[in-house]
N, C-alpha and C. Protein backbone atom coordinates (compact mmCIF):
# COMPACT_ATOMS: atom_id res chain seq x y z
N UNK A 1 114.38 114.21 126.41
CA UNK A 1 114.86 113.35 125.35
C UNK A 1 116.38 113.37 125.34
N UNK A 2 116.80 112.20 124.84
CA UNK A 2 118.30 111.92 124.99
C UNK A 2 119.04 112.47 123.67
N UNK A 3 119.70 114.02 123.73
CA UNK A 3 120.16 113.78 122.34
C UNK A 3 120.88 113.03 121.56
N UNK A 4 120.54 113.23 120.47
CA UNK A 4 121.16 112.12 119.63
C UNK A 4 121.83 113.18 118.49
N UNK A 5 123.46 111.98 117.87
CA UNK A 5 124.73 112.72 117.83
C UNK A 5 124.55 112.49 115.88
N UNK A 6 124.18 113.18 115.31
CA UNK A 6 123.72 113.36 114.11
C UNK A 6 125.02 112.56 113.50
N UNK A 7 125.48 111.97 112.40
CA UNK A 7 126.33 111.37 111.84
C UNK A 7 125.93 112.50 110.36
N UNK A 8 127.50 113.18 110.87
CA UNK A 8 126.83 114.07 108.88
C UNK A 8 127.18 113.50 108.29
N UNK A 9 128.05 112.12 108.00
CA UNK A 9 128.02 111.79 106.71
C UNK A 9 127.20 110.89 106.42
N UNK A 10 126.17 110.66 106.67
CA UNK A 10 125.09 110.01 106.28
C UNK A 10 125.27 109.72 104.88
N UNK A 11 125.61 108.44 103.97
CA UNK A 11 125.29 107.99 102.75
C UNK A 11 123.84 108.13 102.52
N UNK A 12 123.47 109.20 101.34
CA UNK A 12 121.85 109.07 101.67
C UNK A 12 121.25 108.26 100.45
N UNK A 13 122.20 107.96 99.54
CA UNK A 13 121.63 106.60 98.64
C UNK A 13 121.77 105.28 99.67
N UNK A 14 122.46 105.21 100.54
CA UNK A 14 122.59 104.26 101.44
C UNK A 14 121.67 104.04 102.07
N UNK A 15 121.30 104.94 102.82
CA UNK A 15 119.79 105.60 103.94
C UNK A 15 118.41 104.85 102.61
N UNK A 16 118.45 105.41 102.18
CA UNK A 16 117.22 105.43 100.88
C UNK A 16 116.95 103.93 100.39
N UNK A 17 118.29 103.37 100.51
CA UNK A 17 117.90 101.97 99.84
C UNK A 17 117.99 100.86 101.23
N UNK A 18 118.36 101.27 102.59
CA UNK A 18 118.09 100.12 103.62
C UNK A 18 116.41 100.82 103.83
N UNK A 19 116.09 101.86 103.25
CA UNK A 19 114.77 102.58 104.09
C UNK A 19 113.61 101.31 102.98
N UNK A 20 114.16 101.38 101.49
CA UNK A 20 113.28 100.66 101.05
C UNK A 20 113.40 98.71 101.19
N UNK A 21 114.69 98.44 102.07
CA UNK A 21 114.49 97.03 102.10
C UNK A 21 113.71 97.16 103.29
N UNK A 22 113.70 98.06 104.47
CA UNK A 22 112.79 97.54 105.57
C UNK A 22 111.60 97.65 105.27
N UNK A 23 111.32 98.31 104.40
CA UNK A 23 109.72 98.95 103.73
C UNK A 23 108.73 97.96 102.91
N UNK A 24 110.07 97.24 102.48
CA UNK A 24 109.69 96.39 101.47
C UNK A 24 109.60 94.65 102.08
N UNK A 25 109.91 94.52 103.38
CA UNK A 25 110.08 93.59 104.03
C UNK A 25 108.78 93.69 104.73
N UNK A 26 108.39 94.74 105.31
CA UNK A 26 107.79 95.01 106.48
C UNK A 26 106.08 94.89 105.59
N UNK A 27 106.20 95.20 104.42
CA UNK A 27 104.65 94.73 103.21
C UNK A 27 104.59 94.08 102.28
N UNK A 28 105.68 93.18 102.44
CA UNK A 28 105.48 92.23 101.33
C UNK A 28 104.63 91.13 101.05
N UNK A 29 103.77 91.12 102.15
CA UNK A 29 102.36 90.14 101.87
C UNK A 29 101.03 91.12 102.04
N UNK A 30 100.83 92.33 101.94
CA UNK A 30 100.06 92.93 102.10
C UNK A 30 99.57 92.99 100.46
N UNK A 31 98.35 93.49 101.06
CA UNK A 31 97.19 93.36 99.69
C UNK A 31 97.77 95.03 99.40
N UNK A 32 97.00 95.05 97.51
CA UNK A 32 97.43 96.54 97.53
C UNK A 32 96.80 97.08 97.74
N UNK A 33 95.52 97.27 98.60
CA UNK A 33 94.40 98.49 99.25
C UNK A 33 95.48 98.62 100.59
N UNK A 34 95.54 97.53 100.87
CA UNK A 34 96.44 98.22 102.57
C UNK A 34 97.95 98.57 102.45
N UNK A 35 98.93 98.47 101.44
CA UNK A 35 99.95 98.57 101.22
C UNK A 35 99.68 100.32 100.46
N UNK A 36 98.80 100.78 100.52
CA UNK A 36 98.59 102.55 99.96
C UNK A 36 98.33 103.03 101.16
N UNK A 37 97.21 102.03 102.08
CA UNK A 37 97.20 102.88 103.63
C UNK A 37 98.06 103.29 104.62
N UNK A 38 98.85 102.23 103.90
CA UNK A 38 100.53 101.70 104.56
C UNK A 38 101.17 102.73 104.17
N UNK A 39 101.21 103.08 103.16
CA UNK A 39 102.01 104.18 102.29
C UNK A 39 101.95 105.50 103.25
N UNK A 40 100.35 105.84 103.28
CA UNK A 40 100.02 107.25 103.61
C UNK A 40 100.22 107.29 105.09
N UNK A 41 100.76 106.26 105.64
CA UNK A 41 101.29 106.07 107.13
C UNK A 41 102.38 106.55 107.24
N UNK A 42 102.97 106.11 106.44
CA UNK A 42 104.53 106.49 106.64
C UNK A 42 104.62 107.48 106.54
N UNK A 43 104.43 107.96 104.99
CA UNK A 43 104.59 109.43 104.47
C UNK A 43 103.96 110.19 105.55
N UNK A 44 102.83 110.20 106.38
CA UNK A 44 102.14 111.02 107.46
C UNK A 44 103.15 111.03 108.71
N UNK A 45 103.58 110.05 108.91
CA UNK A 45 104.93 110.04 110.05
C UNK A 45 105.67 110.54 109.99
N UNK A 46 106.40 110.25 108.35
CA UNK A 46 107.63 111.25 108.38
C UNK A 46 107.61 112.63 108.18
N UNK A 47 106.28 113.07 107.88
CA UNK A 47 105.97 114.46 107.69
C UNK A 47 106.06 115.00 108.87
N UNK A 48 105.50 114.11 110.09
CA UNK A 48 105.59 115.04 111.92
C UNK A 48 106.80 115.17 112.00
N UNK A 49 107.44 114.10 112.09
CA UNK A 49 108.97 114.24 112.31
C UNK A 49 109.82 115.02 111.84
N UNK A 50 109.15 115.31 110.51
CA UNK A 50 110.20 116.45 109.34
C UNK A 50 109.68 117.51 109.84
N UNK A 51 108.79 117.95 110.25
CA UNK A 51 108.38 119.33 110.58
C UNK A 51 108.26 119.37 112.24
N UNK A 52 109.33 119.27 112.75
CA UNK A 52 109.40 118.85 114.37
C UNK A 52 108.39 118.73 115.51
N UNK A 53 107.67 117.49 114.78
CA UNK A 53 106.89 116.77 115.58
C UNK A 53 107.22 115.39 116.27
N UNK A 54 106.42 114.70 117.32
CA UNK A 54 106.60 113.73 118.50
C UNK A 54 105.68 112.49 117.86
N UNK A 55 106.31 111.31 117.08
CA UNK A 55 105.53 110.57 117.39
C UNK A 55 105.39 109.72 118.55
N UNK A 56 104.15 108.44 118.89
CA UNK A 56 104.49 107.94 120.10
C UNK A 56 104.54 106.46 119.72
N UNK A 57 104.69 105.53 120.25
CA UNK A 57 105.10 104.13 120.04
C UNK A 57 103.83 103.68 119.73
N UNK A 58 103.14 103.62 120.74
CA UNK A 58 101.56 103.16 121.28
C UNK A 58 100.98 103.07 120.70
N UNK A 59 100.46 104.59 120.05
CA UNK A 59 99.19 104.86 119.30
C UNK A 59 99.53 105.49 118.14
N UNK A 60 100.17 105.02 117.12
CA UNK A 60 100.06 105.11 115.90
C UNK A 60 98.77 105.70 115.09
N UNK A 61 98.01 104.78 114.96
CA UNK A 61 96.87 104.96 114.35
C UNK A 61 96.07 106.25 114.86
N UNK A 62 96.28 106.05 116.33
CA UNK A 62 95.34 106.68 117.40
C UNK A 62 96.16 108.71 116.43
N UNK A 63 96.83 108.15 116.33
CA UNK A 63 97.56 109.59 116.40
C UNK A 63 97.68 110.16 114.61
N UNK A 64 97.84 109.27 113.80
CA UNK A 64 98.22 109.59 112.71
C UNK A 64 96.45 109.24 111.81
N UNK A 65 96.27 108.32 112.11
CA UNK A 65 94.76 107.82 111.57
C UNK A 65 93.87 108.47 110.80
N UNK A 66 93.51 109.98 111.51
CA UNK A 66 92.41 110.68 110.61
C UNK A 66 92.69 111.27 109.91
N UNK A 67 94.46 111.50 109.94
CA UNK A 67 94.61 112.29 108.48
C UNK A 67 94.93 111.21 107.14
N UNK A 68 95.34 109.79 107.26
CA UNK A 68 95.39 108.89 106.97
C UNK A 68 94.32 108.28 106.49
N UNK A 69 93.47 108.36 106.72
CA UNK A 69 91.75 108.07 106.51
C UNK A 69 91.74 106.70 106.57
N UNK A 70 92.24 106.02 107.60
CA UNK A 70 91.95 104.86 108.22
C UNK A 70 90.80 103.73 107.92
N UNK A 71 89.69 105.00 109.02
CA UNK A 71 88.29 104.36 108.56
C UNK A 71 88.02 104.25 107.83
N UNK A 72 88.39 105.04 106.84
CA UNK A 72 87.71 105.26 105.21
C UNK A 72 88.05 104.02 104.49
N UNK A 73 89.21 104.29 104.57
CA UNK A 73 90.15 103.04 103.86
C UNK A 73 89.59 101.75 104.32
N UNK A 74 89.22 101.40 105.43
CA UNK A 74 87.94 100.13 105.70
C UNK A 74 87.02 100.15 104.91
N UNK A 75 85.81 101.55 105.27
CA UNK A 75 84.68 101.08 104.71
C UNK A 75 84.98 100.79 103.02
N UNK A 76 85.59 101.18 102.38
CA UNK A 76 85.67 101.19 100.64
C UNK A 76 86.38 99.98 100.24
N UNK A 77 86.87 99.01 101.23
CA UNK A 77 87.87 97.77 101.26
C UNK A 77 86.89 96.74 100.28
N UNK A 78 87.38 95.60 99.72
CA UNK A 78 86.22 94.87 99.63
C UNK A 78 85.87 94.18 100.50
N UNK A 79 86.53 93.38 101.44
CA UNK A 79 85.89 92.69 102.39
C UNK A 79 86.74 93.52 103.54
N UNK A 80 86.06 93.96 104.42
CA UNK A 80 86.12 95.14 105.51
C UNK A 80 86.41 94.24 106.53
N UNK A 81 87.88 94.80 107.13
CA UNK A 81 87.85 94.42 108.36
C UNK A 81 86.69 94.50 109.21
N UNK A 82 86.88 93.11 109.86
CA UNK A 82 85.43 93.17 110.77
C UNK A 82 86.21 93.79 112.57
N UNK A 83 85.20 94.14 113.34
CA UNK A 83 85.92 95.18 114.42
C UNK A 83 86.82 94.49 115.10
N UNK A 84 86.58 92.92 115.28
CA UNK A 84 87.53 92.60 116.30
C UNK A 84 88.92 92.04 115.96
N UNK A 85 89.00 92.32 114.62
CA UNK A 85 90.45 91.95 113.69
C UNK A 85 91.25 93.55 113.62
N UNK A 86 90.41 94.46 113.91
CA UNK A 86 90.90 95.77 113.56
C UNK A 86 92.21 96.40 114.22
N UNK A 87 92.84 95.87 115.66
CA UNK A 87 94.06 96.07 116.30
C UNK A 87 95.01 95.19 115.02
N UNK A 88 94.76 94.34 114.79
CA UNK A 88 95.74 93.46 114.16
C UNK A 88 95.76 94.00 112.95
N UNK A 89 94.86 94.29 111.86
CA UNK A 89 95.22 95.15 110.67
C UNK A 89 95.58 96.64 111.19
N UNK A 90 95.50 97.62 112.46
CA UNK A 90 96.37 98.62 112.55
C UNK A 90 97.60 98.09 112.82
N UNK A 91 98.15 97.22 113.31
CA UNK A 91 99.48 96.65 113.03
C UNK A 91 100.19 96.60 112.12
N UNK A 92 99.38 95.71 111.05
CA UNK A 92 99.82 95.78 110.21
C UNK A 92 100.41 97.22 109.11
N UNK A 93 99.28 98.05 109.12
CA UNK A 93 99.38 98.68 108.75
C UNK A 93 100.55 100.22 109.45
N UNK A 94 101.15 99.92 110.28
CA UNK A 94 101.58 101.03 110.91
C UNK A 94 103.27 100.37 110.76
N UNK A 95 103.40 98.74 110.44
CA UNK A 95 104.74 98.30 110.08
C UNK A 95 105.60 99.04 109.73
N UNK A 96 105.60 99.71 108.03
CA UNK A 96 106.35 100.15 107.50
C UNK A 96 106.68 101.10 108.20
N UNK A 97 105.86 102.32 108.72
CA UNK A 97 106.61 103.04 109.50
C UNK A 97 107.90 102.86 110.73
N UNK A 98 106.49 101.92 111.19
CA UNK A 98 107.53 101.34 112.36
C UNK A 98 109.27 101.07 111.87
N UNK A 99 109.01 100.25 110.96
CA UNK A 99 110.32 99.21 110.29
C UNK A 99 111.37 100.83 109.78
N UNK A 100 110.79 101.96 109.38
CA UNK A 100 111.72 103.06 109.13
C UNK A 100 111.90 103.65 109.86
N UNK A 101 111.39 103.72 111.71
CA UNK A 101 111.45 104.38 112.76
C UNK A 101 112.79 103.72 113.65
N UNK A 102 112.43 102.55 113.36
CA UNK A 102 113.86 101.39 113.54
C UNK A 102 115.05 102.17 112.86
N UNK A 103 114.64 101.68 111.77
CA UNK A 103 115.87 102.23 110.47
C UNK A 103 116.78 103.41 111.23
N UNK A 104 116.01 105.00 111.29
CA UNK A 104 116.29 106.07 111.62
C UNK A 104 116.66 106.29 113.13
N UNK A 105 116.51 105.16 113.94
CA UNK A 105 116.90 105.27 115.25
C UNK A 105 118.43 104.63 114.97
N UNK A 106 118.16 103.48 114.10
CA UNK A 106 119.78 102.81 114.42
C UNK A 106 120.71 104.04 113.96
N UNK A 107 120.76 104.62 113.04
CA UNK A 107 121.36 105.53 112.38
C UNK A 107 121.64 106.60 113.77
N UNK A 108 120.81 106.87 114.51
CA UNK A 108 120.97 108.30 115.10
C UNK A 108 120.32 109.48 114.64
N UNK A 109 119.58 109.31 113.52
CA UNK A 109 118.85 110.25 113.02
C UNK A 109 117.21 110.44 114.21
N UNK A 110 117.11 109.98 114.59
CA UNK A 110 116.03 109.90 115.93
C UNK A 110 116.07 110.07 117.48
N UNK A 111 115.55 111.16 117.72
CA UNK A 111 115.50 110.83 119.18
C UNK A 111 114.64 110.32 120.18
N UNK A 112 114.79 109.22 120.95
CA UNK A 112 113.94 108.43 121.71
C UNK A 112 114.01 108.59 123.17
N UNK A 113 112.43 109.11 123.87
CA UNK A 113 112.25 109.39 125.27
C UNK A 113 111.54 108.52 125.60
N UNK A 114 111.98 108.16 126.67
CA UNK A 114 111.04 106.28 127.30
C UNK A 114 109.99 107.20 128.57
N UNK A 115 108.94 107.20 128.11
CA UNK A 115 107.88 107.42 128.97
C UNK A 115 107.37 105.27 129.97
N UNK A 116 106.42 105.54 130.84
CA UNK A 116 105.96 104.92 131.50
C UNK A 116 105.76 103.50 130.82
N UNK A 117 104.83 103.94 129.72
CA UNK A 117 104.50 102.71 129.14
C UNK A 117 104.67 102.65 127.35
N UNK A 118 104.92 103.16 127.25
CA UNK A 118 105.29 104.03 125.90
C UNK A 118 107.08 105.05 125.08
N UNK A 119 107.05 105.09 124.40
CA UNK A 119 108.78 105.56 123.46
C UNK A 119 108.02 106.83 122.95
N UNK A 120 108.70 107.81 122.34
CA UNK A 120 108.63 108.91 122.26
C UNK A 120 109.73 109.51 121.14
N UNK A 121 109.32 109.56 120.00
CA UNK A 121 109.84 109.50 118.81
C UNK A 121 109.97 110.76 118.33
N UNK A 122 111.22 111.68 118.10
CA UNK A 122 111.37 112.90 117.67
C UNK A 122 112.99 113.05 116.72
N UNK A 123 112.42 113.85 115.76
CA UNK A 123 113.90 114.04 114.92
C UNK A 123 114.46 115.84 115.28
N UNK A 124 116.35 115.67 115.81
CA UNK A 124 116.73 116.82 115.57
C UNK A 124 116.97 117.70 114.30
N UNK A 125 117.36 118.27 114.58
CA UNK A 125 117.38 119.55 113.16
C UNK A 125 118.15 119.39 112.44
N UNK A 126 119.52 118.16 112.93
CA UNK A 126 120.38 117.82 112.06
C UNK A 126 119.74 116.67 110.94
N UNK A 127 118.87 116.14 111.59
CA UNK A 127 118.73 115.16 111.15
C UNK A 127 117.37 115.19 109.66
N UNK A 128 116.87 116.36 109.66
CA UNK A 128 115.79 116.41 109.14
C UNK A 128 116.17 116.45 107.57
N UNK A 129 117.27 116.93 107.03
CA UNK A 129 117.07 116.61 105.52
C UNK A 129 117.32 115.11 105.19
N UNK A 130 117.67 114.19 105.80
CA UNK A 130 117.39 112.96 105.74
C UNK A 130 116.25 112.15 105.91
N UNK A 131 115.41 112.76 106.70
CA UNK A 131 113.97 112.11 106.80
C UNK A 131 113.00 113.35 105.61
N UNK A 132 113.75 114.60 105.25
CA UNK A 132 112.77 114.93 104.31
C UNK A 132 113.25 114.30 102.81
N UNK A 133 114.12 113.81 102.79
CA UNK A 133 114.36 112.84 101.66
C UNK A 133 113.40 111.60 101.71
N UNK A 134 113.64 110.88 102.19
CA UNK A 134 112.44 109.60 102.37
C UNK A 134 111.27 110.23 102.68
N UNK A 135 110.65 111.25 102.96
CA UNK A 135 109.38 111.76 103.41
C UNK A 135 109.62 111.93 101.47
N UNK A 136 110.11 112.87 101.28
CA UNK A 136 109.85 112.88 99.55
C UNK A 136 109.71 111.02 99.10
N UNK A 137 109.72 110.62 99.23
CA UNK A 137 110.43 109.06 98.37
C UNK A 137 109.30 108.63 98.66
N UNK A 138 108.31 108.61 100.06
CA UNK A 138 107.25 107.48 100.37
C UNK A 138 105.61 108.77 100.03
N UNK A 139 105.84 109.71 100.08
CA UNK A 139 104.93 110.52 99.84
C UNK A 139 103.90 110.24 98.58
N UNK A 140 103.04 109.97 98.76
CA UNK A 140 101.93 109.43 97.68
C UNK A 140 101.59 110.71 96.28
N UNK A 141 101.69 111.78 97.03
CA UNK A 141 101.88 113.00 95.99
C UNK A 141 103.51 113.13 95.35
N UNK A 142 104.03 113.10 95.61
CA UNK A 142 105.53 112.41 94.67
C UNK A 142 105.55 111.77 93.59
N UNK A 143 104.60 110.63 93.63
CA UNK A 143 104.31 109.90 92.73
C UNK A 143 104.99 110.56 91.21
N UNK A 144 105.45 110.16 90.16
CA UNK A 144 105.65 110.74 89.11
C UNK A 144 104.94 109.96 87.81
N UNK A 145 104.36 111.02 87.21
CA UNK A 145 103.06 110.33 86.22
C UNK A 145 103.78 109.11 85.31
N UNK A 146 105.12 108.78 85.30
CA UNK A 146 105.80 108.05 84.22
C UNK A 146 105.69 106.32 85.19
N UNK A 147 105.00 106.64 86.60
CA UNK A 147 105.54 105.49 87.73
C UNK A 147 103.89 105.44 88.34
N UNK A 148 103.08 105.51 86.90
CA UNK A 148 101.38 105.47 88.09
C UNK A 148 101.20 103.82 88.08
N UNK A 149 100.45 103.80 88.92
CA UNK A 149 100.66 102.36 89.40
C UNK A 149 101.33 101.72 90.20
N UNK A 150 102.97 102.77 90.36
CA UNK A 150 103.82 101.85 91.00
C UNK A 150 103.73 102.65 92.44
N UNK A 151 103.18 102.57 93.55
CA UNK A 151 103.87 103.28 94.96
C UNK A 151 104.76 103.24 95.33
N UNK A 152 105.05 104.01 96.17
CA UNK A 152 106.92 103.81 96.51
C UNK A 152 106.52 102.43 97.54
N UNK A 153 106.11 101.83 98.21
CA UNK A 153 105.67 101.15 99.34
C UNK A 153 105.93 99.84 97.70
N UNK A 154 105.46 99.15 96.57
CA UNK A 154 105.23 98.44 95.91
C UNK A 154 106.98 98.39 95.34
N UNK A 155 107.76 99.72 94.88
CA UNK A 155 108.44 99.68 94.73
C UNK A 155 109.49 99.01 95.77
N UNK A 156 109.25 99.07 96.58
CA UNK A 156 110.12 98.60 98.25
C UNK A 156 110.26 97.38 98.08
N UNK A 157 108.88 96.77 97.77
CA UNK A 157 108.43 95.27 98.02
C UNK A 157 109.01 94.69 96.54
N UNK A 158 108.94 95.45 95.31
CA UNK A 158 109.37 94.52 93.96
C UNK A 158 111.18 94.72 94.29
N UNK A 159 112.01 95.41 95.42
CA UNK A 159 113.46 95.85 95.17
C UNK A 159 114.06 94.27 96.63
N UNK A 160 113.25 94.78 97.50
CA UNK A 160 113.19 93.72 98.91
C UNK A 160 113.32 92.00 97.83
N UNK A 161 111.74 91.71 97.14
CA UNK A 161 112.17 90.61 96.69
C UNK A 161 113.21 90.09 95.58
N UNK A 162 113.62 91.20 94.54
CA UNK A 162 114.41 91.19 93.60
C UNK A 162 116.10 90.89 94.27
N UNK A 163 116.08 91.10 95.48
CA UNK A 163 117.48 91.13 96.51
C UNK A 163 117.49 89.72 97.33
N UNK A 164 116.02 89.21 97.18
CA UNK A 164 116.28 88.00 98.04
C UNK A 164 116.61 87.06 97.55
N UNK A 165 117.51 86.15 98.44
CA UNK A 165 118.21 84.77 97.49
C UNK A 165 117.01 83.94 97.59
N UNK A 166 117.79 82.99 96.31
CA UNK A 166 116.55 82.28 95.84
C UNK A 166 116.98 80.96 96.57
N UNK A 167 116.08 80.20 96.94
CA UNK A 167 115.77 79.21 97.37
C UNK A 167 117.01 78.17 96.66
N UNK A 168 117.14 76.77 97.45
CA UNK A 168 118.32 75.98 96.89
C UNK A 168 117.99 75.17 95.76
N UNK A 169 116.68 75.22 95.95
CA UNK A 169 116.10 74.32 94.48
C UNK A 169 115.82 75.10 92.90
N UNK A 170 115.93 76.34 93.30
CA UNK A 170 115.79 77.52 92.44
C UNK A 170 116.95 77.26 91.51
N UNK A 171 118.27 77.59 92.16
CA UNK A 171 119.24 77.70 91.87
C UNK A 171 119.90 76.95 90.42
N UNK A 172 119.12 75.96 90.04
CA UNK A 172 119.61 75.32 89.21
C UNK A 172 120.14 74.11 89.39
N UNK A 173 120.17 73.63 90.52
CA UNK A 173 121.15 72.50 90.74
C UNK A 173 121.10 71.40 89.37
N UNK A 174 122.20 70.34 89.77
CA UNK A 174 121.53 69.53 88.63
C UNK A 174 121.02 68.87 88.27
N UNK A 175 119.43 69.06 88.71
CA UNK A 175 117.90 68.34 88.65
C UNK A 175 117.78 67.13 89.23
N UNK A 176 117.39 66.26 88.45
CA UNK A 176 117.26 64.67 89.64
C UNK A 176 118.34 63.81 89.79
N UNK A 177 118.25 63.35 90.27
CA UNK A 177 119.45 62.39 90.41
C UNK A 177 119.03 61.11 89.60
N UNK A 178 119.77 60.50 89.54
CA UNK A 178 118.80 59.17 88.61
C UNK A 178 119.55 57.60 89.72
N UNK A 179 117.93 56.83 89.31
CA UNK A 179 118.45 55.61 90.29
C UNK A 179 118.92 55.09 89.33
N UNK A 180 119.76 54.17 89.86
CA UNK A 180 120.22 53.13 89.43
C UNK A 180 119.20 51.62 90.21
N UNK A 181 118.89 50.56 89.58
CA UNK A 181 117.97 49.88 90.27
C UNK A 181 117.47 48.66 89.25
């Protein structure tokens, strides 16, 4: 692996709030049964990484899945992915991580080994109280009883759209024009 050159001054309200626009970008049309599976993805990712583990590009699911309860999270769905849609909802569902694996690479907080067909995802030791910050932030046990209801993954998505500009017709302009005729 190629090391990578830790930046200590990491802004970590900075870190925290691009972590929740990619988070919040990356599920903002997701239903909320898969936007919690989504959740326990991340938080399961950043937990390997915080405790110096390898994720891999590839196999996400393959790798993080059963502690994630994947399947589970199908069968109890209301309408259950059917099998041959199931690559495309692990996609989906492995986004947010992805979108904070991005995040933490641009930064330098990540180190990336290019295998054959596959990337190779590991955090140094400098880098780990920054991913155990967002590992706290997306962690489903974090939750604080004053915020039930809200996931950090929902929170991402109500901060992502609250930031996006509004459309030109939104804006107010000054309504119709009137004919003359």
């Amino acid at each position: 692996m190629l090391p990578a050159q830790v930046d200590s001054s990491v802004d970590m309200g900075q870190l925290i709030g691009q972590a929740l626009h990619s988070a919040g970008r990356a599920c903002a049309t997701m239903s909320p049964e898969d936007r919690l599976v989504a959740q326990r993805m991340a938080s399961c990712g950043l937990e390997v990484l915080l405790n110096g583990g390898t994720l891999e590009s590839v196999n996400l699911i393959d790798q993080l899945g059963s502690y994630v309860g994947v399947l589970e999270a199908n069968s109890v769905r209301r309408l259950r992915v059917e099998p041959e849609n199931l690559e495309t909802w692990y996609v989906l569902l492995s986004k947010p991580l992805l979108e904070l694996i991005q995040l933490l690479l641009r930064k330098s907080l990540l180190q990336a080994a290019q295998l054959a067909d596959r990337e190779l995802w590991s955090a140094p030791d400098e880098a780990r109280p920054c991913i155990a910050a967002l590992w706290r932030f997306f962690d489903p046990s974090q939750v604080l009883p004053s915020l039930a209801g809200e996931d950090s993954l929902r929170r991402a998505v109500n901060r992502f759209q609250r930031l996006q500009r509004l459309p030109a017709v939104a804006s107010g302009g000054s309504g119709r024009s009137s004919r003359s005729g």
